[in-house]
PDB file of N, CA and C in Angstrom:
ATOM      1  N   UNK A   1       0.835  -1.168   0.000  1.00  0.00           N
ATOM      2  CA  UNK A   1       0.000   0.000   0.000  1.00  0.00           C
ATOM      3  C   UNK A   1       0.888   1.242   0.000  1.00  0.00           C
ATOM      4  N   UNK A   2       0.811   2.058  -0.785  1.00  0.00           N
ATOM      5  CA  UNK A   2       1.264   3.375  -0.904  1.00  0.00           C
ATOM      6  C   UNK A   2       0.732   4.571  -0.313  1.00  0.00           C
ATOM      7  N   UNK A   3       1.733   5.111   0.598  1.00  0.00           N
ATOM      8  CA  UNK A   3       1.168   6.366   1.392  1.00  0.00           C
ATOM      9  C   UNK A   3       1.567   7.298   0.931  1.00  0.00           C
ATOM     10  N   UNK A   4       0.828   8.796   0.969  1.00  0.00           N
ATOM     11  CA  UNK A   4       1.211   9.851   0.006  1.00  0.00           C
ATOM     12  C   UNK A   4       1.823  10.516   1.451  1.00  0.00           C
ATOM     13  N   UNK A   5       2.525  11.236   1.249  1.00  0.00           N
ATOM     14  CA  UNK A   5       3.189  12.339   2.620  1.00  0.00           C
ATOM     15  C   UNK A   5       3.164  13.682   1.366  1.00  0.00           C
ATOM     16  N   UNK A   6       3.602  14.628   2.921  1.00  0.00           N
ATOM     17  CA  UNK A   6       3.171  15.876   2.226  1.00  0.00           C
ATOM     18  C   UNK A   6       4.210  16.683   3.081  1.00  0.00           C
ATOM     19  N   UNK A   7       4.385  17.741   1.903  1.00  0.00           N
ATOM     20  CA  UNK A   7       5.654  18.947   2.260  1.00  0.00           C
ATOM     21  C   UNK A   7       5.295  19.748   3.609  1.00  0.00           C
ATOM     22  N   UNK A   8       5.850  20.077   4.353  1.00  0.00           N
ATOM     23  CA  UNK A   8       5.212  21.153   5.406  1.00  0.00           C
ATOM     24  C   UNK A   8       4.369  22.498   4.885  1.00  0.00           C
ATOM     25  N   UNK A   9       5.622  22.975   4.159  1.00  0.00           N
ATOM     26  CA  UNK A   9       4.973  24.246   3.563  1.00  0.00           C
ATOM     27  C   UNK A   9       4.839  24.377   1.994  1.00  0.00           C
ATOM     28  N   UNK A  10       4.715  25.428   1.397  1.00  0.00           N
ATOM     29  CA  UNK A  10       4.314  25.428   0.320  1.00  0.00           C
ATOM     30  C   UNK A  10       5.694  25.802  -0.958  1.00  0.00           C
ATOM     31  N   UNK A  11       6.650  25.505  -0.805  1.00  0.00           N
ATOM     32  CA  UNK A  11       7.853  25.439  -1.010  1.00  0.00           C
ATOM     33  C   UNK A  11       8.163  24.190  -1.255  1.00  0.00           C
ATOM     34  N   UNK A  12       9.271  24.257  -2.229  1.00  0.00           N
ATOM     35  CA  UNK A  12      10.151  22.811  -2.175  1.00  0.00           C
ATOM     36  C   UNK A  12       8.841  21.648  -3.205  1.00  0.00           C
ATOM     37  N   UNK A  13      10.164  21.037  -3.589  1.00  0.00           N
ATOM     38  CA  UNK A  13       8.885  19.762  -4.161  1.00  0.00           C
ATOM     39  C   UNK A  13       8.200  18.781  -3.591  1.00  0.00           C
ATOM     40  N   UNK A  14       7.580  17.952  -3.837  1.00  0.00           N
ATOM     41  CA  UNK A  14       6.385  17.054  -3.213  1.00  0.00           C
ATOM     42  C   UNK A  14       7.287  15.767  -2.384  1.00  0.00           C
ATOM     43  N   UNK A  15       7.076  14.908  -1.396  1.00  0.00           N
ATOM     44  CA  UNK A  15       7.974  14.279  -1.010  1.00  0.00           C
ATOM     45  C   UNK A  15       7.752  12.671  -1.999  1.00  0.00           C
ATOM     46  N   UNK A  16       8.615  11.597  -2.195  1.00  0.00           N
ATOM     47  CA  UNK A  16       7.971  10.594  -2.979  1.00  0.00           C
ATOM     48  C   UNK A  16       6.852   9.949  -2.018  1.00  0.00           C
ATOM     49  N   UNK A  17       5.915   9.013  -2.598  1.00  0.00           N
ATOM     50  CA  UNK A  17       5.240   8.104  -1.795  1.00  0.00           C
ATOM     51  C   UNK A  17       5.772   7.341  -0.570  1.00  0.00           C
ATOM     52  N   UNK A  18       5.612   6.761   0.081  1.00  0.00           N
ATOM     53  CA  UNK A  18       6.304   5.766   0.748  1.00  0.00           C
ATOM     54  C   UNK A  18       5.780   4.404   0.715  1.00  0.00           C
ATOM     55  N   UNK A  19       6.221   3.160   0.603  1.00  0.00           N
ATOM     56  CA  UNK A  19       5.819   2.132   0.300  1.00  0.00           C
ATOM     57  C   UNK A  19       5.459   1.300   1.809  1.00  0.00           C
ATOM     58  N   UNK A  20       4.282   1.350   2.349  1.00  0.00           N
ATOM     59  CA  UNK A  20       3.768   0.359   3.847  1.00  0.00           C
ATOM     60  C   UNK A  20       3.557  -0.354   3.604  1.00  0.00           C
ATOM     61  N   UNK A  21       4.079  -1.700   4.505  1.00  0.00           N
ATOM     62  CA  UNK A  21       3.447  -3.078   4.234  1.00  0.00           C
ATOM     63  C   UNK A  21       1.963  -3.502   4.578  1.00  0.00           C
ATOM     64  N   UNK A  22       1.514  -2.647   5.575  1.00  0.00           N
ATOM     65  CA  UNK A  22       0.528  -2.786   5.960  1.00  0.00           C
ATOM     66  C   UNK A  22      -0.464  -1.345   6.660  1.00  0.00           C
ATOM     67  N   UNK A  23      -1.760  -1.141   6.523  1.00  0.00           N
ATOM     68  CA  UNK A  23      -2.268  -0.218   7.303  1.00  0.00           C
ATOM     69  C   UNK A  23      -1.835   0.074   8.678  1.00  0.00           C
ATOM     70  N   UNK A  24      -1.353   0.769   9.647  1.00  0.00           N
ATOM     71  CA  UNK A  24      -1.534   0.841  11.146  1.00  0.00           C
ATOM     72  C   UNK A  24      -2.644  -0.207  11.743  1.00  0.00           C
ATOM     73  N   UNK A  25      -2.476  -0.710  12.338  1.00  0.00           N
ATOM     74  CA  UNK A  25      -3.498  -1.444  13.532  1.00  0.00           C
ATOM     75  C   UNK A  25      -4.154  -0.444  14.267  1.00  0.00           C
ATOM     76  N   UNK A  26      -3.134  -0.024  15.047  1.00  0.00           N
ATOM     77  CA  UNK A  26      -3.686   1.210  15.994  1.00  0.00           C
ATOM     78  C   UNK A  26      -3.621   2.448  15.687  1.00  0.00           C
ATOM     79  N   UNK A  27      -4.651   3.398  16.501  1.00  0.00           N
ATOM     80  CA  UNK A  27      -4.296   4.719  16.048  1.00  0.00           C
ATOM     81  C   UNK A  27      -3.779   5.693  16.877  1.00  0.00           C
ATOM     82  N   UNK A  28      -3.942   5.104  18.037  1.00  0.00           N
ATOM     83  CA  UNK A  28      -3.222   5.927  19.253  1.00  0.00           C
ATOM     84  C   UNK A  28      -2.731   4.652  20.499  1.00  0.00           C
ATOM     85  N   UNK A  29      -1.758   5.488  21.209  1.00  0.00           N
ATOM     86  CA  UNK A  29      -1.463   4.639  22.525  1.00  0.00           C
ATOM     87  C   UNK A  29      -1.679   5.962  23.398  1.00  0.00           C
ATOM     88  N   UNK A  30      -2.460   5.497  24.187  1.00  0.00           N
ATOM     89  CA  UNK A  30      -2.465   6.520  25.696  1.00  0.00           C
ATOM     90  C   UNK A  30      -2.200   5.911  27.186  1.00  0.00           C
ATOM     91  N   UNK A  31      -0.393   6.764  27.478  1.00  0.00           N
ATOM     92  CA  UNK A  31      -0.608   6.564  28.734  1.00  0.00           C
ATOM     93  C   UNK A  31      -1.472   6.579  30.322  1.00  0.00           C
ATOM     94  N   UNK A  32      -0.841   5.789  31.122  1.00  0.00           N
ATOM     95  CA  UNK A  32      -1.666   5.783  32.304  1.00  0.00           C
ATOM     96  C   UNK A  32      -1.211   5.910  33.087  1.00  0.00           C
ATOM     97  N   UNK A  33      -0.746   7.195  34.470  1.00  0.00           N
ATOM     98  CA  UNK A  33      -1.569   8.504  33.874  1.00  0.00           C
ATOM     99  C   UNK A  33      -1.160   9.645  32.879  1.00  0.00           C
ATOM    100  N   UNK A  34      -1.777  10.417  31.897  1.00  0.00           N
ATOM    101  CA  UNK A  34      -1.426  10.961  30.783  1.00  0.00           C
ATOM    102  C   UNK A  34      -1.313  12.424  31.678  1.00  0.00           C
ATOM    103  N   UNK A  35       0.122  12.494  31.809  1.00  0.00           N
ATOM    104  CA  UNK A  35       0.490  13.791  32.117  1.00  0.00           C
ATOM    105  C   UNK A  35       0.248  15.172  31.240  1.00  0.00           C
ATOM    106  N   UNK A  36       0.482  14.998  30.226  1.00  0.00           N
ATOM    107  CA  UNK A  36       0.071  15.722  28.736  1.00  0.00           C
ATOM    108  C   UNK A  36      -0.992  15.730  28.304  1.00  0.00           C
ATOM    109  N   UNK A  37      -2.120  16.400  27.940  1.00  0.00           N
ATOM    110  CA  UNK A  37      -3.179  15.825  26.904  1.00  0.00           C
ATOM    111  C   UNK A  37      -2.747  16.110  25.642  1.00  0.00           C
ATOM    112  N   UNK A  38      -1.807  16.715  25.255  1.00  0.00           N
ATOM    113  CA  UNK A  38      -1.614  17.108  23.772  1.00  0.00           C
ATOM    114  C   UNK A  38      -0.978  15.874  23.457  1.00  0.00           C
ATOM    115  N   UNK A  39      -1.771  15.107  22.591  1.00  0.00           N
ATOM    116  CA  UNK A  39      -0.700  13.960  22.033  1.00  0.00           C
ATOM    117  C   UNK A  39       0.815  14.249  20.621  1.00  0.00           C
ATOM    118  N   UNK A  40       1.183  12.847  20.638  1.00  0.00           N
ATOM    119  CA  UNK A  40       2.308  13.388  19.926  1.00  0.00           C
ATOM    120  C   UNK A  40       1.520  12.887  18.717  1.00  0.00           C
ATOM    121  N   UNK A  41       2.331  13.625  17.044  1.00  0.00           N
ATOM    122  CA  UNK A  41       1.686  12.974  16.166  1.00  0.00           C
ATOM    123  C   UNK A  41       2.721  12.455  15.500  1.00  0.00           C
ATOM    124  N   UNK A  42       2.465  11.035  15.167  1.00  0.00           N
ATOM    125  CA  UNK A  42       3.539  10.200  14.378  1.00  0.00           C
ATOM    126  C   UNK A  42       2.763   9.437  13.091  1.00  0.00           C
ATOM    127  N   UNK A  43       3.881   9.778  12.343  1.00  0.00           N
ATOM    128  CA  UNK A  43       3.109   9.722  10.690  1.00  0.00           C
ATOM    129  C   UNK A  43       3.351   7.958  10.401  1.00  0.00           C
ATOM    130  N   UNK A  44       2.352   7.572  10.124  1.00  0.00           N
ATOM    131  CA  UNK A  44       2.810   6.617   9.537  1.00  0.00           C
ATOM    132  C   UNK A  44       3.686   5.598   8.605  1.00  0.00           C
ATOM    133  N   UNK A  45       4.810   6.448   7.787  1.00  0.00           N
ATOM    134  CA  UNK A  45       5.583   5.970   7.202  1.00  0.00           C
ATOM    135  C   UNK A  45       6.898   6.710   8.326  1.00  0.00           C
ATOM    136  N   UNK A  46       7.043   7.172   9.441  1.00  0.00           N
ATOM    137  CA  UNK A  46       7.595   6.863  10.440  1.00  0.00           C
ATOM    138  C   UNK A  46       7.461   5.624  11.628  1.00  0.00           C
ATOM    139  N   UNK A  47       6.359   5.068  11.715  1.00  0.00           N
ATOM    140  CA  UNK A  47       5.945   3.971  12.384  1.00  0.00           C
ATOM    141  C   UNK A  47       6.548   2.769  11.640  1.00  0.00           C
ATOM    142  N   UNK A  48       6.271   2.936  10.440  1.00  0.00           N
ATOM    143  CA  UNK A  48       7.020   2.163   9.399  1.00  0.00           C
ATOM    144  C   UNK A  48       8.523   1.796   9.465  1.00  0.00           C
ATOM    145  N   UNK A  49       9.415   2.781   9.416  1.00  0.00           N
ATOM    146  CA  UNK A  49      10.924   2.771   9.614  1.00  0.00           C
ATOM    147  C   UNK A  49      11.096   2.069  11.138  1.00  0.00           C
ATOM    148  N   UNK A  50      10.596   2.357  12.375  1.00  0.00           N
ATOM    149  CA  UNK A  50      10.741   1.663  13.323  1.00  0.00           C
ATOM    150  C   UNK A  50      10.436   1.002  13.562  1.00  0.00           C
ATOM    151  N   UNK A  51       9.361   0.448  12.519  1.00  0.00           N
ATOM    152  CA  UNK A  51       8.847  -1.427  12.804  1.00  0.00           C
ATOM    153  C   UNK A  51       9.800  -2.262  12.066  1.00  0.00           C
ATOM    154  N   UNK A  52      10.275  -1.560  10.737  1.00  0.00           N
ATOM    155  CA  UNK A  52      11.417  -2.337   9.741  1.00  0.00           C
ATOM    156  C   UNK A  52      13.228  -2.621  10.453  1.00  0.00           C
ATOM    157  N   UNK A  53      13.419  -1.109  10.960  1.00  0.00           N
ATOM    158  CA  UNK A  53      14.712  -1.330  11.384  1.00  0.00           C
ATOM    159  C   UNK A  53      14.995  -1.815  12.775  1.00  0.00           C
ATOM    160  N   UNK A  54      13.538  -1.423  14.257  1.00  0.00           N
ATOM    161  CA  UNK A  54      13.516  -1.388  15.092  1.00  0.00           C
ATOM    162  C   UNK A  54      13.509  -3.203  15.658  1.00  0.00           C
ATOM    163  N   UNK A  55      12.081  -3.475  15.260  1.00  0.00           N
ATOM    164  CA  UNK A  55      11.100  -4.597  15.569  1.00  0.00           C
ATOM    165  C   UNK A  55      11.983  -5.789  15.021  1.00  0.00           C
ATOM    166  N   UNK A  56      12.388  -5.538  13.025  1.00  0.00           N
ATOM    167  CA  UNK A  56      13.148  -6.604  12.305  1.00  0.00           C
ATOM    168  C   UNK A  56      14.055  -6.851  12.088  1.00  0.00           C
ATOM    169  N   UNK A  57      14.690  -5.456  12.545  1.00  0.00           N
ATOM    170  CA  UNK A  57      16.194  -5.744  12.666  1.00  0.00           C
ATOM    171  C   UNK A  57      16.872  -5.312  11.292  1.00  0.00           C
ATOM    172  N   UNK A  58      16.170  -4.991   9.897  1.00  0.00           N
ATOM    173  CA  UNK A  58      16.898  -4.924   8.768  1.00  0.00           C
ATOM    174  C   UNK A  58      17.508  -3.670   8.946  1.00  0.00           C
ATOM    175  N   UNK A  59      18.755  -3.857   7.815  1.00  0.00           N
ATOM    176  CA  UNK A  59      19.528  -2.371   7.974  1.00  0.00           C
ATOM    177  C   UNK A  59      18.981  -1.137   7.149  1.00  0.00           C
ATOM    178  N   UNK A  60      19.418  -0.092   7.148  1.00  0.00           N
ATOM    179  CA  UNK A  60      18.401   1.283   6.812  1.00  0.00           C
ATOM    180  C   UNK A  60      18.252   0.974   5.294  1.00  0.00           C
ATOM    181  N   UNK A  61      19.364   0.385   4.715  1.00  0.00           N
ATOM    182  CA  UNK A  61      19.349   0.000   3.059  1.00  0.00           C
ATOM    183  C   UNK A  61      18.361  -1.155   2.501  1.00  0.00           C
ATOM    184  N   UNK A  62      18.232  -2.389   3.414  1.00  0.00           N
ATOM    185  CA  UNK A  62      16.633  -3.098   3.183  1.00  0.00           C
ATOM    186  C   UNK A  62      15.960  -2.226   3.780  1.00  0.00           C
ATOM    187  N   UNK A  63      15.612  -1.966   4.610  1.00  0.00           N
ATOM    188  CA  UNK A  63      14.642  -0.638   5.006  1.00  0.00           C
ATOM    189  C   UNK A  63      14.072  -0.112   3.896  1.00  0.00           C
ATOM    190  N   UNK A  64      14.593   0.705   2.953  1.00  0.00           N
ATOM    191  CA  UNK A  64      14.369   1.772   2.429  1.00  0.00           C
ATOM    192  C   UNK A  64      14.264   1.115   0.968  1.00  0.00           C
ATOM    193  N   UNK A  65      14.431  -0.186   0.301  1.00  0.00           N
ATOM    194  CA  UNK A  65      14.505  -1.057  -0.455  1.00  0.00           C
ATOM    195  C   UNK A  65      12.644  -0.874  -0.535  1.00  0.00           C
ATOM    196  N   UNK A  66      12.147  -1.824   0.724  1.00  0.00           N
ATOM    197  CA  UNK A  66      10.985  -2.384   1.199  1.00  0.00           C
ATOM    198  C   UNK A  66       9.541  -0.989   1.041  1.00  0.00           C
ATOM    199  N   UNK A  67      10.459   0.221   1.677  1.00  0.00           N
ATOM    200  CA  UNK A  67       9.625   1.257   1.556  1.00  0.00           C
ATOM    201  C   UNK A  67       9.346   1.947   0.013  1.00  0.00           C
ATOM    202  N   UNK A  68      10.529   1.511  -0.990  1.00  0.00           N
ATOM    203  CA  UNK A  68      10.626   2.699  -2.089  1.00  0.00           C
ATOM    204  C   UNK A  68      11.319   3.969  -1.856  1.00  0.00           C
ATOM    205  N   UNK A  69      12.030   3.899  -1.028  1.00  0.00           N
ATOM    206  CA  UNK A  69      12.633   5.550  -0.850  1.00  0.00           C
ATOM    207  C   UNK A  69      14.235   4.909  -0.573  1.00  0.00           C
ATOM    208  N   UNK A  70      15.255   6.357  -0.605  1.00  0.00           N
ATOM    209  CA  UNK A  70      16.754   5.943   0.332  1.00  0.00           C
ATOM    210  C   UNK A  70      16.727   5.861   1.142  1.00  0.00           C
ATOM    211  N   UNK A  71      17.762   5.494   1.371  1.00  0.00           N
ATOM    212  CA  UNK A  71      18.950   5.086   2.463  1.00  0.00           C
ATOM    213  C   UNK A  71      18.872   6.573   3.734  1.00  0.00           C
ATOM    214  N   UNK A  72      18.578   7.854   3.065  1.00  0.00           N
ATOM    215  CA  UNK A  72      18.537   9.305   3.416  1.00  0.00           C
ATOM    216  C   UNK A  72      17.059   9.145   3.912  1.00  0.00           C
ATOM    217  N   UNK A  73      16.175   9.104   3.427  1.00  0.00           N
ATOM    218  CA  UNK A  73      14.798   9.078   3.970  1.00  0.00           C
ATOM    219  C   UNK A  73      14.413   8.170   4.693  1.00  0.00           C
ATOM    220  N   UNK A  74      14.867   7.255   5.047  1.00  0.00           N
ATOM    221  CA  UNK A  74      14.919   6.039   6.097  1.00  0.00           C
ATOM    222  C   UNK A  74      15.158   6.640   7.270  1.00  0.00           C
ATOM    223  N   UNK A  75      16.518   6.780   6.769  1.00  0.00           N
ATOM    224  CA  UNK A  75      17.344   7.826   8.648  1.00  0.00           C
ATOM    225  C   UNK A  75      16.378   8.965   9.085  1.00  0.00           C
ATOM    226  N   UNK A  76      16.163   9.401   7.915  1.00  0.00           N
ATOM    227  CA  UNK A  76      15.265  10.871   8.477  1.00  0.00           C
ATOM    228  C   UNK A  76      14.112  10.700   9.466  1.00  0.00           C
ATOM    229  N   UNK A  77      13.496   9.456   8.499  1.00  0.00           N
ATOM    230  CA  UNK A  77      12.021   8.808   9.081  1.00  0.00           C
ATOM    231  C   UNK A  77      12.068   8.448  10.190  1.00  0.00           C
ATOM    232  N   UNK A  78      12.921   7.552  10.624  1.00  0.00           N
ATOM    233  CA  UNK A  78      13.548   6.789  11.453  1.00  0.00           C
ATOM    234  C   UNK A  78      14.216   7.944  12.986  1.00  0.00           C
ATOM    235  N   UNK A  79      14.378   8.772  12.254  1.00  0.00           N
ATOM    236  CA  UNK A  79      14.949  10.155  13.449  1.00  0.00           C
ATOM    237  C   UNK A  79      14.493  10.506  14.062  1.00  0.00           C
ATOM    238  N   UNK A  80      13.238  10.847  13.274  1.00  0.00           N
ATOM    239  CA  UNK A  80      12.569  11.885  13.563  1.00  0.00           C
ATOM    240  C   UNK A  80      10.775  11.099  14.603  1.00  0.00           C
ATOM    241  N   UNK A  81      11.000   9.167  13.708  1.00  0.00           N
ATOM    242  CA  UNK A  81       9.818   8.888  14.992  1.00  0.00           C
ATOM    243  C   UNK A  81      10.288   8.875  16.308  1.00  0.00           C
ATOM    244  N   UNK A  82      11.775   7.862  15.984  1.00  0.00           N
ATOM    245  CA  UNK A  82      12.547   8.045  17.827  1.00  0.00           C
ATOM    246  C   UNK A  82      12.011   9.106  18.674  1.00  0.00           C
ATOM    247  N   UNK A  83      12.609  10.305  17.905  1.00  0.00           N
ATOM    248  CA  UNK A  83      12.684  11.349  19.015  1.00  0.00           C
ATOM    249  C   UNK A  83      11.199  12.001  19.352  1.00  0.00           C
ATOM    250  N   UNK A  84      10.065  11.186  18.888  1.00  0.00           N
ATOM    251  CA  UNK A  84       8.343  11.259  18.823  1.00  0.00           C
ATOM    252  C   UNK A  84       8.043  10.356  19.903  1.00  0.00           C
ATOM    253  N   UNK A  85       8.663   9.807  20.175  1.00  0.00           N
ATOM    254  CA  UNK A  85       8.245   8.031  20.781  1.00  0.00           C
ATOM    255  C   UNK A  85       9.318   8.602  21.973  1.00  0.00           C
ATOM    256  N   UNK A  86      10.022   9.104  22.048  1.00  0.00           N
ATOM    257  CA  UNK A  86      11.172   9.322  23.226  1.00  0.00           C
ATOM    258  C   UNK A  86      10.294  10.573  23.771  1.00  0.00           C
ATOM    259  N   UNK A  87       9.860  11.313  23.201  1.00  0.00           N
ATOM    260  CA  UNK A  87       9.146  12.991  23.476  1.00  0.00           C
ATOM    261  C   UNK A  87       7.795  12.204  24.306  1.00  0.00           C
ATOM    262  N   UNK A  88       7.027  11.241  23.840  1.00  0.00           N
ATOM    263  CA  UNK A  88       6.315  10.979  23.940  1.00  0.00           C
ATOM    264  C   UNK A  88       6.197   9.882  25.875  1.00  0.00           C
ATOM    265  N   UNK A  89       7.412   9.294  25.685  1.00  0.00           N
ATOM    266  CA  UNK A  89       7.122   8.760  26.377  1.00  0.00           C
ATOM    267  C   UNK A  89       7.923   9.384  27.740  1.00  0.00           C
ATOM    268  N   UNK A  90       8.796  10.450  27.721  1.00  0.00           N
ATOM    269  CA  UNK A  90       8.644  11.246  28.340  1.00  0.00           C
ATOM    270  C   UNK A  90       8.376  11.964  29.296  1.00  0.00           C
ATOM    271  N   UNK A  91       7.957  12.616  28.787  1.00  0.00           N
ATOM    272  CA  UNK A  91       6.386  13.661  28.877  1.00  0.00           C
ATOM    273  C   UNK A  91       5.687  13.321  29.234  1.00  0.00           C
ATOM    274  N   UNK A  92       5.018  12.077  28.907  1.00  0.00           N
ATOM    275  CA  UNK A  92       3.559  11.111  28.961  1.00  0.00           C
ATOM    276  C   UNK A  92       2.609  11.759  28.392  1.00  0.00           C
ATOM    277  N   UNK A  93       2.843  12.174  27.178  1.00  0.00           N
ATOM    278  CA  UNK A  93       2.022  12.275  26.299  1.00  0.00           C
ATOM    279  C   UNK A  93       1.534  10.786  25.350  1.00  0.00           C
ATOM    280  N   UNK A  94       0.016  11.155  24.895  1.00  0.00           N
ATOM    281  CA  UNK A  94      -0.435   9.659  24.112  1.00  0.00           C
ATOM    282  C   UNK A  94       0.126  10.266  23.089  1.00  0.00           C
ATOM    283  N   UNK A  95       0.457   8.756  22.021  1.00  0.00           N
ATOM    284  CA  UNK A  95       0.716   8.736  20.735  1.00  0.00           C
ATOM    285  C   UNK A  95      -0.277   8.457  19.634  1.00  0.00           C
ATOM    286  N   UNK A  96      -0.521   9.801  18.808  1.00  0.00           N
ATOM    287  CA  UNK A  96      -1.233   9.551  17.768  1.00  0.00           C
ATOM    288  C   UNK A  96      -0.415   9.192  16.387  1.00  0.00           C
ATOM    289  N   UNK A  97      -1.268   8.035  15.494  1.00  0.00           N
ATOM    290  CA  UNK A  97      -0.816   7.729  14.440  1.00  0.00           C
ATOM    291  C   UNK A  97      -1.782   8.057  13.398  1.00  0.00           C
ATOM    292  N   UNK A  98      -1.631   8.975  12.617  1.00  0.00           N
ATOM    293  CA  UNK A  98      -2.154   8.662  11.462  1.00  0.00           C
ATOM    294  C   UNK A  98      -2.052  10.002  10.490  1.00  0.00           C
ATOM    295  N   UNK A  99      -2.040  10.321   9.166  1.00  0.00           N
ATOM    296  CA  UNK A  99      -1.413  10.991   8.297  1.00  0.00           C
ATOM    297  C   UNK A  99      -2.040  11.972   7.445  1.00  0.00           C
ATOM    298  N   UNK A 100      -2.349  13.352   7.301  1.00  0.00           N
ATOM    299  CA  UNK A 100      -2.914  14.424   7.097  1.00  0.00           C
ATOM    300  C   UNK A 100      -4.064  13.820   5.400  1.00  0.00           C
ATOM    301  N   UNK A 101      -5.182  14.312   6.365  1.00  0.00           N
ATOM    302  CA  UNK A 101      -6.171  14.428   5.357  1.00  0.00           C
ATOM    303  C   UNK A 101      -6.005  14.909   4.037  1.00  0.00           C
ATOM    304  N   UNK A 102      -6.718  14.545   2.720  1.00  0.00           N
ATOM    305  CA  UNK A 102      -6.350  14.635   1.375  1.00  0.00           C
ATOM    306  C   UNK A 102      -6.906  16.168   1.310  1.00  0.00           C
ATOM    307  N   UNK A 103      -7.672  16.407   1.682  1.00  0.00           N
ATOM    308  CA  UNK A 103      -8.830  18.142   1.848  1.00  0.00           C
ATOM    309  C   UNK A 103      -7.780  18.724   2.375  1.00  0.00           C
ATOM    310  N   UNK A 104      -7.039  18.760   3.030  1.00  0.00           N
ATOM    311  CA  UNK A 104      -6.278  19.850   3.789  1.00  0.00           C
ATOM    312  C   UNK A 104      -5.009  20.013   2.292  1.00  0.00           C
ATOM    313  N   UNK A 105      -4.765  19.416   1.960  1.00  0.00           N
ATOM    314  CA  UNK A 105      -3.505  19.638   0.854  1.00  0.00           C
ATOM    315  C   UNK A 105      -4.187  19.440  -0.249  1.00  0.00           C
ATOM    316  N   UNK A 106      -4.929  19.621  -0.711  1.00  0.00           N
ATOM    317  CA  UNK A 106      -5.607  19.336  -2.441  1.00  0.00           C
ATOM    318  C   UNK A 106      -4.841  21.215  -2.674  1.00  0.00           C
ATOM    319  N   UNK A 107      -4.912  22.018  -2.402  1.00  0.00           N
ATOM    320  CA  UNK A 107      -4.427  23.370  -3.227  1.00  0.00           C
ATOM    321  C   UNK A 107      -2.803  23.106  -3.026  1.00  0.00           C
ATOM    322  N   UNK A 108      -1.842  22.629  -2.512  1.00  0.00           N
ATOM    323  CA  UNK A 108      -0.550  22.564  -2.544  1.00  0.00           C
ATOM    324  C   UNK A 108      -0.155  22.199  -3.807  1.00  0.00           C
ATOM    325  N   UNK A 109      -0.707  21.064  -5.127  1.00  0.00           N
ATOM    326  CA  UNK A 109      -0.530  20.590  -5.799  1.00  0.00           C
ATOM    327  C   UNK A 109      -0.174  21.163  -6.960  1.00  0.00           C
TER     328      UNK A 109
END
């Protein structure tokens, strides 16, 4: 299944797809007790990189094989959930998963 991601701002070009093996299961984890209510948000083709390199052990180069992207967007992905999942757990903030509505970016295009 192919996930579309999207640029922050309106600059710069479009990011590629990312290639998931599977939908998310879950869509949030909430601690007990949730010190935070603002949850963290973690994109799904970041959940991705830490289930591939974390959970399976492959290196960032099958990683990024499996996804369709580099070796560079792996690490990034991969960086940037850590320090979501480290912020998150933290803090004790819950973790939200899931990846910006198609309506909110249809004029970026």
């Amino acid at each position: 299944m192919w996930q579309k991601r999207y640029r922050c701002g309106k600059r710069g070009r479009c990011p590629k797809p990312v290639m998931l093996s599977s939908t998310p299961v879950i869509q949030s984890f909430i601690p007990n007790p949730m010190l935070n209510p603002e949850p963290v948000i973690l994109d799904p083709a970041e959940l991705e990189a830490i289930r591939l390199i974390d959970l399976e052990g492959l290196s960032q180069e099958e990683a990024g094989e499996r996804m369709g992207v580099s070796r560079g967007t792996v690490w990034r992905l991969l960086k940037n959930g850590r320090r979501k999942v480290a912020t998150a757990l933290s803090e004790g903030r819950a973790i939200a998963v899931f990846s910006a509505p198609e309506e909110l970016n249809k004029g970026e295009d």
